[in-house]
C-alpha atoms as a PDB file:
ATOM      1  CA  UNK A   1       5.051  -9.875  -5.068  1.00  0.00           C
ATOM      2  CA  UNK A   2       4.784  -9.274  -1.125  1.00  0.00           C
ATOM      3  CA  UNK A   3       6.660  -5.750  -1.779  1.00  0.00           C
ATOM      4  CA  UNK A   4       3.785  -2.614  -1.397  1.00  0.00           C
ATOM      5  CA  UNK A   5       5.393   0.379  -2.932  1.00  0.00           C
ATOM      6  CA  UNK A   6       4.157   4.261  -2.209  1.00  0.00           C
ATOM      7  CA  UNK A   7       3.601   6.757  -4.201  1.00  0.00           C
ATOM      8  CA  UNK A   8       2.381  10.186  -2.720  1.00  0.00           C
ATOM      9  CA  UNK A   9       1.744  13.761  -3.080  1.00  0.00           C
ATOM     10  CA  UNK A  10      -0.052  16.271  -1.134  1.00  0.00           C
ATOM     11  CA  UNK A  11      -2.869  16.049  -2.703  1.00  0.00           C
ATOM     12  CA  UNK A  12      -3.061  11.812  -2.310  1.00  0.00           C
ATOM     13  CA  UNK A  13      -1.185   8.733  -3.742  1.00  0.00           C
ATOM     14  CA  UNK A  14      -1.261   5.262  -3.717  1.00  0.00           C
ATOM     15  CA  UNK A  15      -0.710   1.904  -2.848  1.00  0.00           C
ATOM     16  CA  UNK A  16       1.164  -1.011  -5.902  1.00  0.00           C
ATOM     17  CA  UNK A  17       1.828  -4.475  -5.782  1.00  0.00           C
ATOM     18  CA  UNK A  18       3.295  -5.832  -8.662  1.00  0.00           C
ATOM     19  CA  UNK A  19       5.201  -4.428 -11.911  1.00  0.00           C
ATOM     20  CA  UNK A  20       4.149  -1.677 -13.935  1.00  0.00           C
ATOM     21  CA  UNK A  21       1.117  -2.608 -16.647  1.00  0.00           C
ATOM     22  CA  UNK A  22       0.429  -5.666 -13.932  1.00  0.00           C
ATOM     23  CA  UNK A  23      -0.034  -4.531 -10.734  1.00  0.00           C
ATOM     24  CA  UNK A  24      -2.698  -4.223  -8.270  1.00  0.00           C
ATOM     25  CA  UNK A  25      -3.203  -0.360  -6.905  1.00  0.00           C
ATOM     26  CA  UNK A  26      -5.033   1.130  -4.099  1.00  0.00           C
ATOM     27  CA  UNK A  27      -5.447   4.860  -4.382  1.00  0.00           C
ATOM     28  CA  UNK A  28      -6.255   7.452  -1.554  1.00  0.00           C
ATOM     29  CA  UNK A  29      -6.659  10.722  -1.039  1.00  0.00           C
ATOM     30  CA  UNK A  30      -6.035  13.617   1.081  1.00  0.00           C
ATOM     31  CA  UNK A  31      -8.580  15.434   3.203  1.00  0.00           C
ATOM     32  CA  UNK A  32      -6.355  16.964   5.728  1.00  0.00           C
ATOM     33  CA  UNK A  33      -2.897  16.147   7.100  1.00  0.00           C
ATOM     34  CA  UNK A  34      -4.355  13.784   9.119  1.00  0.00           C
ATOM     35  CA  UNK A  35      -7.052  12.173   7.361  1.00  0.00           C
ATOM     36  CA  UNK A  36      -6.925  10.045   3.596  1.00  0.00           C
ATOM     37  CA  UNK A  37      -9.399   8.599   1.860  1.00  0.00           C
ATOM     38  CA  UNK A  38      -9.223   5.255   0.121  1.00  0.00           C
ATOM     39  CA  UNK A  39     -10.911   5.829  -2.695  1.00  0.00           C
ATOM     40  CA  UNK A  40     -10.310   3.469  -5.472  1.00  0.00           C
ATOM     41  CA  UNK A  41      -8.616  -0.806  -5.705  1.00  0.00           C
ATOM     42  CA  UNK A  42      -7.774  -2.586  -8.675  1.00  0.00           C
ATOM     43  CA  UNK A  43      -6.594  -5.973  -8.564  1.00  0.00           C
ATOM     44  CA  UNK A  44      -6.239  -7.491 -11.836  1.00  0.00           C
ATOM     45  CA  UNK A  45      -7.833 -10.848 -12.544  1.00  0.00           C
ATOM     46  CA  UNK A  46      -4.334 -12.727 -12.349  1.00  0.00           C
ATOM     47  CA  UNK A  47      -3.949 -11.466  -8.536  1.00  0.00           C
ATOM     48  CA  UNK A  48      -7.756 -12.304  -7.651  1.00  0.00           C
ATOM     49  CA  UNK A  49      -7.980 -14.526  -5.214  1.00  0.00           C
ATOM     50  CA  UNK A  50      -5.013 -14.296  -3.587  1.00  0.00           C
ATOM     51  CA  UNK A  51      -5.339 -11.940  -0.806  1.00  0.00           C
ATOM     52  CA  UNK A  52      -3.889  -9.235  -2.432  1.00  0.00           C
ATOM     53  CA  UNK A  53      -6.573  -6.471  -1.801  1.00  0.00           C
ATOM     54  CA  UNK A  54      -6.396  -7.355   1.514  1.00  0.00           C
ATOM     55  CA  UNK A  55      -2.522  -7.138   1.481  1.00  0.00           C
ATOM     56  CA  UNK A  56      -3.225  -3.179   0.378  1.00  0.00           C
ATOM     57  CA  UNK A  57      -5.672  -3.148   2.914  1.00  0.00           C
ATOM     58  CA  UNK A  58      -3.580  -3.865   5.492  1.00  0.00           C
ATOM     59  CA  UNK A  59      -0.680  -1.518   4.395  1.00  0.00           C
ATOM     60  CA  UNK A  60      -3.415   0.996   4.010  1.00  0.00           C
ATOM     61  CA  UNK A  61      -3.963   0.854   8.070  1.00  0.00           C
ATOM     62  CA  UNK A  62      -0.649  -0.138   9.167  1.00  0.00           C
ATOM     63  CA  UNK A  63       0.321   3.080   6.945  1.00  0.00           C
ATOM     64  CA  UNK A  64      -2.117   5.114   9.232  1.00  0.00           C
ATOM     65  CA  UNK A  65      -1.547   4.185  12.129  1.00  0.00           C
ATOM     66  CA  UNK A  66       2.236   4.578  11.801  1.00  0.00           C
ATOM     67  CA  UNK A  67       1.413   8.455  10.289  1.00  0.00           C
ATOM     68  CA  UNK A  68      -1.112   9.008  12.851  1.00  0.00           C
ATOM     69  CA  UNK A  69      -4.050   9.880  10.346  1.00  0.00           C
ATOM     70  CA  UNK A  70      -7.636   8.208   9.897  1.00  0.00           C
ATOM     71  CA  UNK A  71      -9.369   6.769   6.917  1.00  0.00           C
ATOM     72  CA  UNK A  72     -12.400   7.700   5.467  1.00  0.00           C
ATOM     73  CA  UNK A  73     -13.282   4.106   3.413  1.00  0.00           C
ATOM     74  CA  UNK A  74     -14.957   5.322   0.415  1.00  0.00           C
ATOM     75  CA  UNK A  75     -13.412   2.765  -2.166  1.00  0.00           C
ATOM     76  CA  UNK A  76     -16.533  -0.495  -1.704  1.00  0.00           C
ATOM     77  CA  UNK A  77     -13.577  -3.009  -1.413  1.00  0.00           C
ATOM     78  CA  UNK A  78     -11.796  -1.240   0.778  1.00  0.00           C
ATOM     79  CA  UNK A  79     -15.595  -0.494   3.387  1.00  0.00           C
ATOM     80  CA  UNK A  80     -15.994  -4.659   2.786  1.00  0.00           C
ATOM     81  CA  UNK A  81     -12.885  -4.993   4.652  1.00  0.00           C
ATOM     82  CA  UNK A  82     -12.979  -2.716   7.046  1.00  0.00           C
ATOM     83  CA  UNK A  83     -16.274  -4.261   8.221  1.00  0.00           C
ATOM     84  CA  UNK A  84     -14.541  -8.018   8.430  1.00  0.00           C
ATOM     85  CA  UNK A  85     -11.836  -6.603   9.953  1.00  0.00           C
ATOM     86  CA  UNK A  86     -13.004  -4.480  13.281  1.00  0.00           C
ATOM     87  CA  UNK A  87      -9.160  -4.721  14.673  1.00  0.00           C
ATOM     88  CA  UNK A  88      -8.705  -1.544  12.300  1.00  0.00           C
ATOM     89  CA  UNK A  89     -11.593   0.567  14.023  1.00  0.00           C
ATOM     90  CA  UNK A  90      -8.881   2.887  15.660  1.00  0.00           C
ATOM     91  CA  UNK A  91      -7.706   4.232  12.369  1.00  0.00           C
ATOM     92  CA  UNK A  92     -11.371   4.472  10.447  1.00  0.00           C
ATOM     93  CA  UNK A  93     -13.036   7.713  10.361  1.00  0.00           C
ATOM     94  CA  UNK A  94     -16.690   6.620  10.907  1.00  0.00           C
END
């Protein structure tokens, strides 16, 4: 279950862990070429609990920073984390 699959467009994507009809996503969108915004996680109640959000959390930044693009965190989950984790300040679009 440690495998994050992409899907994206040019208008946004998202973030999956998980199989199809049980999966948790994280979905972004885009502002600009070089700025998303994580707008939207859902981590069904079997995943809860076991870091998962933060798993898409974490491939959320590590996906930035590798692109070279900011994130706006609009998605409340997403904010929650950004604010326990302040290691991911360089890619957050304050």
């Amino acid at each position: 279950m440690d495998d994050i699959r992409t899907e994206d467009s040019p208008n946004g994507g998202r973030y999956m862990i998980g199989e199809p009809g049980q999966q948790a996503i994280m979905t972004f969108s885009r502002a600009s070429s070089k700025l998303i915004i994580v707008d939207h996680t859902d981590v069904p109640d079997r995943f809860r609990g076991q870091g998962v959000g933060v798993k898409l959390s974490q491939h959320a930044v590590e996906a930035a920073r590798k692109g070279g693009w900011k994130i706006i965190p609009l998605c409340p989950f997403f904010k929650a984390q950004v604010e326990r984790h302040p290691e991911w300040n360089d890619v957050i679009s304050h």
